[in-house]
Protein backbone atom coordinates (compact mmCIF):
# COMPACT_ATOMS: atom_id res chain seq x y z
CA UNK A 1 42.51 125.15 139.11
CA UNK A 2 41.54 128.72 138.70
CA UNK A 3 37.56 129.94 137.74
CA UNK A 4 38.68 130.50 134.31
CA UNK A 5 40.33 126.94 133.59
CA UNK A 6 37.47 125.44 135.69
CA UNK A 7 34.58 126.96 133.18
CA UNK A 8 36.02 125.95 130.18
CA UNK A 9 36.88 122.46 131.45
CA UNK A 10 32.91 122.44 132.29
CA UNK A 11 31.59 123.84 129.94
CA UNK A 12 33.24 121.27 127.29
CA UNK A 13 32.04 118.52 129.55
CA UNK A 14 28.70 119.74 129.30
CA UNK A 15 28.83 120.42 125.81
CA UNK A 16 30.27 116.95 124.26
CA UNK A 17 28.33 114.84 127.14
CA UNK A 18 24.78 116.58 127.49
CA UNK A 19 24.09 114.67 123.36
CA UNK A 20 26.78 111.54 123.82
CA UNK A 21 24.97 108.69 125.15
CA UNK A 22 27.90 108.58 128.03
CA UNK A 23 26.49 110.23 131.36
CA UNK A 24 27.11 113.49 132.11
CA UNK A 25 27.10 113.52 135.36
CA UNK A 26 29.62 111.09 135.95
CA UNK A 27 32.18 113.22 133.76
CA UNK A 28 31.64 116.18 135.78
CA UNK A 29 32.72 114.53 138.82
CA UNK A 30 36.26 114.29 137.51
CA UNK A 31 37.38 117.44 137.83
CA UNK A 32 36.80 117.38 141.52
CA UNK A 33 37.63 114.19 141.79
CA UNK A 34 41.29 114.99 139.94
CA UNK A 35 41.92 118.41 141.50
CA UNK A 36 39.22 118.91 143.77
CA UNK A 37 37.63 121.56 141.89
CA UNK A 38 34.56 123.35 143.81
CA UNK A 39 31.30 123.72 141.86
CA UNK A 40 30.75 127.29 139.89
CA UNK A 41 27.15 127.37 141.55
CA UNK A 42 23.84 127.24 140.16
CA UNK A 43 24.16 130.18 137.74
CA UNK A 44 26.87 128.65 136.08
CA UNK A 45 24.79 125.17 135.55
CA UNK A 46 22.18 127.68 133.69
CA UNK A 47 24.51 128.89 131.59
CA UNK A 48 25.78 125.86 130.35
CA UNK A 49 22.60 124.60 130.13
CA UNK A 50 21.74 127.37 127.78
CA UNK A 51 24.57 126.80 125.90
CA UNK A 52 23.70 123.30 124.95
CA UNK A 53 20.22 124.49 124.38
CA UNK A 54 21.26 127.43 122.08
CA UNK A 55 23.19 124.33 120.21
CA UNK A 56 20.13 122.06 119.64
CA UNK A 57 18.36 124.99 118.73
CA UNK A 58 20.62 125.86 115.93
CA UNK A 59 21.17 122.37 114.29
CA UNK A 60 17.53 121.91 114.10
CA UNK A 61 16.22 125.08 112.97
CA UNK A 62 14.70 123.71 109.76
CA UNK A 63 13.24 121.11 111.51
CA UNK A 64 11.97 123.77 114.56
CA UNK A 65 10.41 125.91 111.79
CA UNK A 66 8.42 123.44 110.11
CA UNK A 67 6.73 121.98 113.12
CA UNK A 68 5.95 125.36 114.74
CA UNK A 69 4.33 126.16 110.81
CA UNK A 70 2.87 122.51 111.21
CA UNK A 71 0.73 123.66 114.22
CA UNK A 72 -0.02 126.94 113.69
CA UNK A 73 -3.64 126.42 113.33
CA UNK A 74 -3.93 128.97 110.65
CA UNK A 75 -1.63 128.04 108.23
CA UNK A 76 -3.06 127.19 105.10
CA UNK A 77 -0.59 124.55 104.20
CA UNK A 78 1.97 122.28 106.47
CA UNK A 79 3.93 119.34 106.50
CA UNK A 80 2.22 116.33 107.81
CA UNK A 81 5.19 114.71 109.28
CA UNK A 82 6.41 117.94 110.80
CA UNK A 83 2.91 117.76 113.00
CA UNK A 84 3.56 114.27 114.02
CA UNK A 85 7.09 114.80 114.73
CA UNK A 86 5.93 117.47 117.30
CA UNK A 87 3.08 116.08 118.64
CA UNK A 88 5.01 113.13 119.17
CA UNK A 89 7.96 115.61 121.07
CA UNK A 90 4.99 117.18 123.07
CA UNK A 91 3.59 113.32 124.37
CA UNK A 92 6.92 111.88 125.22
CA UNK A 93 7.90 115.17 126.86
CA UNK A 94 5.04 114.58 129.09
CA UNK A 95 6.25 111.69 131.33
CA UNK A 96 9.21 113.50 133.02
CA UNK A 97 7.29 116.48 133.34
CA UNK A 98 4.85 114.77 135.53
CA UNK A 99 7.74 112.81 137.54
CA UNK A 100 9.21 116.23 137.97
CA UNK A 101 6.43 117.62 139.72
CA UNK A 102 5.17 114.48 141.95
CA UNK A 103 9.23 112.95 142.22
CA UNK A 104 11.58 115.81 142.51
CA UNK A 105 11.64 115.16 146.32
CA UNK A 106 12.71 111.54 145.83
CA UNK A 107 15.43 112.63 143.62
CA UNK A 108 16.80 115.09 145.92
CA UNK A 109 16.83 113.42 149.01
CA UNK A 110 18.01 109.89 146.97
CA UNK A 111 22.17 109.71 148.17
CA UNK A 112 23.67 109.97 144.43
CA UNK A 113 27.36 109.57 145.08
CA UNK A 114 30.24 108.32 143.06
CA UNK A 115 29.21 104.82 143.43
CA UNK A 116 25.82 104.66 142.86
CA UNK A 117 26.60 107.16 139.48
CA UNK A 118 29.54 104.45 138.27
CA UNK A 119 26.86 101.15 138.80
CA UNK A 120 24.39 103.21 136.82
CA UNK A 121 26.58 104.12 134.24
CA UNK A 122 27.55 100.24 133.96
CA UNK A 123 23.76 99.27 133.85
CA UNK A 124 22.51 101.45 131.32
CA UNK A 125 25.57 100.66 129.35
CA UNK A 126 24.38 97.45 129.36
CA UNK A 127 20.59 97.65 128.40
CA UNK A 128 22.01 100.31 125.50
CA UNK A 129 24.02 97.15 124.54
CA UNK A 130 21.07 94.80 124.51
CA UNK A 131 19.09 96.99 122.94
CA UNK A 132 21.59 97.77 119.98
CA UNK A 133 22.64 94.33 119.42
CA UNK A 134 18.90 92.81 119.65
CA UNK A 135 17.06 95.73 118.20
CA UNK A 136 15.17 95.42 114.88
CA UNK A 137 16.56 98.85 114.27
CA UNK A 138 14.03 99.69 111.23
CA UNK A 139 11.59 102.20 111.85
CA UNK A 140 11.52 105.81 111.46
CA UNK A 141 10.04 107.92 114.14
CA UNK A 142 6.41 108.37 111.60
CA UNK A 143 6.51 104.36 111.70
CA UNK A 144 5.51 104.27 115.63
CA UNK A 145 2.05 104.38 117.55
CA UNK A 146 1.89 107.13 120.21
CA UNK A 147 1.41 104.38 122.27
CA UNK A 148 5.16 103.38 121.68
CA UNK A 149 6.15 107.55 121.65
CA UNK A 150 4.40 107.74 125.35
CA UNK A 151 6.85 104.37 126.06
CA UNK A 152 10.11 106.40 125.26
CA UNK A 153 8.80 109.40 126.95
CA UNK A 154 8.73 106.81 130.00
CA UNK A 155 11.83 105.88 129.74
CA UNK A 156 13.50 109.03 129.62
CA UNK A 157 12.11 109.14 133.05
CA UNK A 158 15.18 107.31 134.07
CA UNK A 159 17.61 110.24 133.15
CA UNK A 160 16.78 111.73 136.58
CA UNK A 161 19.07 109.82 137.87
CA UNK A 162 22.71 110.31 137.72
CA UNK A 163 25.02 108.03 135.84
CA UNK A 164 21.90 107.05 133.47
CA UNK A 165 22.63 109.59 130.54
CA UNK A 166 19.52 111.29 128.97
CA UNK A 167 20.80 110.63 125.37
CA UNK A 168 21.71 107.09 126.31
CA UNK A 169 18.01 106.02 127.55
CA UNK A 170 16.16 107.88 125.02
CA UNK A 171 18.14 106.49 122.21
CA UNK A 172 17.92 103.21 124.38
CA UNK A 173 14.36 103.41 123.99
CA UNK A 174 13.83 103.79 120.56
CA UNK A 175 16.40 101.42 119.30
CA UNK A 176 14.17 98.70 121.72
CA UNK A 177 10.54 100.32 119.93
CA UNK A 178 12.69 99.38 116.31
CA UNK A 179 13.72 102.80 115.29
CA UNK A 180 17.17 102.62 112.81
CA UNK A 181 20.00 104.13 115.26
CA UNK A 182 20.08 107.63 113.45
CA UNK A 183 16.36 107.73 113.46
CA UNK A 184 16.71 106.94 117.82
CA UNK A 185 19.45 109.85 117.94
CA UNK A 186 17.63 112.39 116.24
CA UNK A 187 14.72 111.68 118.16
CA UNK A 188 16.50 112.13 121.13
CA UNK A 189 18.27 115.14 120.23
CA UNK A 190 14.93 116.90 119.11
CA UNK A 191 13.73 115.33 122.60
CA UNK A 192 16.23 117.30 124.67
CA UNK A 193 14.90 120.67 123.48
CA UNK A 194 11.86 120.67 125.70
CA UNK A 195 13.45 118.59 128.43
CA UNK A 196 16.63 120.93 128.52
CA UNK A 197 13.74 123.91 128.66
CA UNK A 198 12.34 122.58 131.38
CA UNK A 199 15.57 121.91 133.46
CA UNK A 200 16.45 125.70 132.92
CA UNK A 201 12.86 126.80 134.20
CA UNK A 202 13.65 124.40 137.61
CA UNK A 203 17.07 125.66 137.93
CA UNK A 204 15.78 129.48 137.45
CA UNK A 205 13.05 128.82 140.18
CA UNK A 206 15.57 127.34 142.29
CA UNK A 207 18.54 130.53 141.45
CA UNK A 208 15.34 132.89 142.59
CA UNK A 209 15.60 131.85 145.94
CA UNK A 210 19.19 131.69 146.56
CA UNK A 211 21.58 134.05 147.18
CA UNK A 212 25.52 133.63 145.13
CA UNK A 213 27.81 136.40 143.57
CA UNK A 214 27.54 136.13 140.35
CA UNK A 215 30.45 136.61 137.88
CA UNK A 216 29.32 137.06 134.47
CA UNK A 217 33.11 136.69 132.63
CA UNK A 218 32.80 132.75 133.49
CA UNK A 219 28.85 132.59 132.95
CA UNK A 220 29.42 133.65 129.36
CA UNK A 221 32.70 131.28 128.99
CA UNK A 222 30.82 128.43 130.32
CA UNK A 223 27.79 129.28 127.63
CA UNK A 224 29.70 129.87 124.46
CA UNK A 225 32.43 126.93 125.24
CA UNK A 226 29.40 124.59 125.83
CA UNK A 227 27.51 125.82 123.27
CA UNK A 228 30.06 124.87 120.55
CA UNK A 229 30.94 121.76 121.41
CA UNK A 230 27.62 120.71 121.77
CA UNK A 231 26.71 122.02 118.37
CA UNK A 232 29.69 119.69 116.82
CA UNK A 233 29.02 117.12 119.31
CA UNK A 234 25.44 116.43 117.12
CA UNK A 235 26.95 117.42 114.21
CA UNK A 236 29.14 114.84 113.80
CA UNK A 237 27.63 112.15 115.91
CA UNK A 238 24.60 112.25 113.77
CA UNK A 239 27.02 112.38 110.19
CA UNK A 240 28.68 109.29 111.83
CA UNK A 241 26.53 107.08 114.15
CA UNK A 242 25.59 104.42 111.55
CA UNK A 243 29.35 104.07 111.07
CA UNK A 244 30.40 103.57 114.24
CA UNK A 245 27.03 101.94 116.10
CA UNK A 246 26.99 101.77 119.81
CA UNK A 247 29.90 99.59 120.93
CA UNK A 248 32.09 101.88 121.03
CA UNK A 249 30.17 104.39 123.73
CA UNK A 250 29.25 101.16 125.20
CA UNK A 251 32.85 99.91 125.90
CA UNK A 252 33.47 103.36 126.95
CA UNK A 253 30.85 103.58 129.81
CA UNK A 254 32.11 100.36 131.11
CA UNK A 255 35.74 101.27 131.67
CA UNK A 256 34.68 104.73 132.80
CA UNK A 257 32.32 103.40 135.24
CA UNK A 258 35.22 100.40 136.34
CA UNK A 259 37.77 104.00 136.58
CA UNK A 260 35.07 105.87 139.15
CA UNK A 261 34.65 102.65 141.26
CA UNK A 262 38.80 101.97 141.45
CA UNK A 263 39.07 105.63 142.73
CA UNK A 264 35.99 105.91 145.34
């Protein structure tokens, strides 16, 4: 598969998996898997991490503006649930922060291969099931101590390691603290804004010290292809999520993480 193919491939990956509660990680080890694609390199993972950034960025705007208005210390008027809706972003932003600092080693030097990405794929899966079917599923995200908030933030701790899915613990999370299901996505989308951020500020540090040619035609495909589908990706998983619940994704993690262990 040529560069070209590759990027777009990737960057649609990146772009419908990074907010799907479905892992990632174990999608993008189909296309080597299928045609033994090589990886674009580290500046390519930046751009498609922009990409999905740019996306979040977009859909919640309104949201973005009101919460940067809501803490602006000298505004003379603000929304009350825009402040707790960021302050609440800032706490449960803080747990992986602090695991990224004091557990990056671990995580690097942890073997995450195909089979250890399919069983955690099945076993997040599962808690997402338990946690939809079993979940009071009635809160909104203003309804919750920061006690609970700090919880989630905990939680997303586990999306550090492959096969877990970011989306799919957060919104784990939440649906187990009572949030309603769009209430958990949102909250996890909004979520991946500063964790995203911070994933682009490790992989910058890390492009600083390495050496790779650089070609800027599938950097920019890789961005704009991700960011699109990612943009539609929330768009219409947020329009339709009380509709179609969490079986669905759930079913789907299982087979996919059955497929990667048949073909290991």
């Amino acid at each position: 598969m040529n560069d070209i193919l590759l990027s777009i491939l990737l960057g649609i990956i990146q772009g419908l998996t990074e907010f799907l509660p479905i892992s990632s990680s174990a999608h993008l080890l189909f296309p080597s898997l299928l045609f033994g694609a090589q990886d674009l390199g580290l500046s390519f993972d930046i751009a498609v991490h922009g990409g999905t950034l740019l996306a979040v960025l977009m859909y919640f705007k309104s949201d973005l503006s009101l919460m940067l208005q809501a803490l602006n210390p000298f505004a003379k008027s603000y929304n009350e649930n825009s402040r707790q809706l960021a302050l609440y972003l800032l706490i449960a932003t803080f747990p992986i922060i602090v695991f990224g600092f004091i557990g990056s080693n671990f995580i690097e030097n942890r073997n995450f291969g195909v089979v250890s990405i399919a069983y955690a794929n099945l076993f997040f899966a599962g808690v997402l099931l338990l946690a939809f079917k079993f979940g009071s599923a009635s809160k909104t995200i203003y309804e919750v101590s920061v006690l609970t908030v700090l919880l989630i933030g905990i939680f997303q701790v586990f999306a550090l390691m492959p096969g877990a899915s970011r989306s799919g613990v957060v919104i784990t999370a939440a649906l187990i603290a009572g949030l309603n299901l769009k209430e958990s996505s949102r909250f996890a989308f909004l979520l991946s804004i500063p964790t995203i951020l911070g994933a682009l500020v490790f992989l910058l540090i890390d492009s600083a010290n390495s050496i790779e040619a650089v070609n800027y035609l599938i950097l920019l495909i890789g961005f704009c292809v991700s960011a699109i589908f990612a943009f539609y990706t929330i768009k219409i998983f947020l329009t339709f999520v009380e509709k179609i619940g969490m079986y669905p994704f759930v079913v789907y993690r299982l087979i996919l993480g059955i497929i990667l262990l048949s073909i290991v």
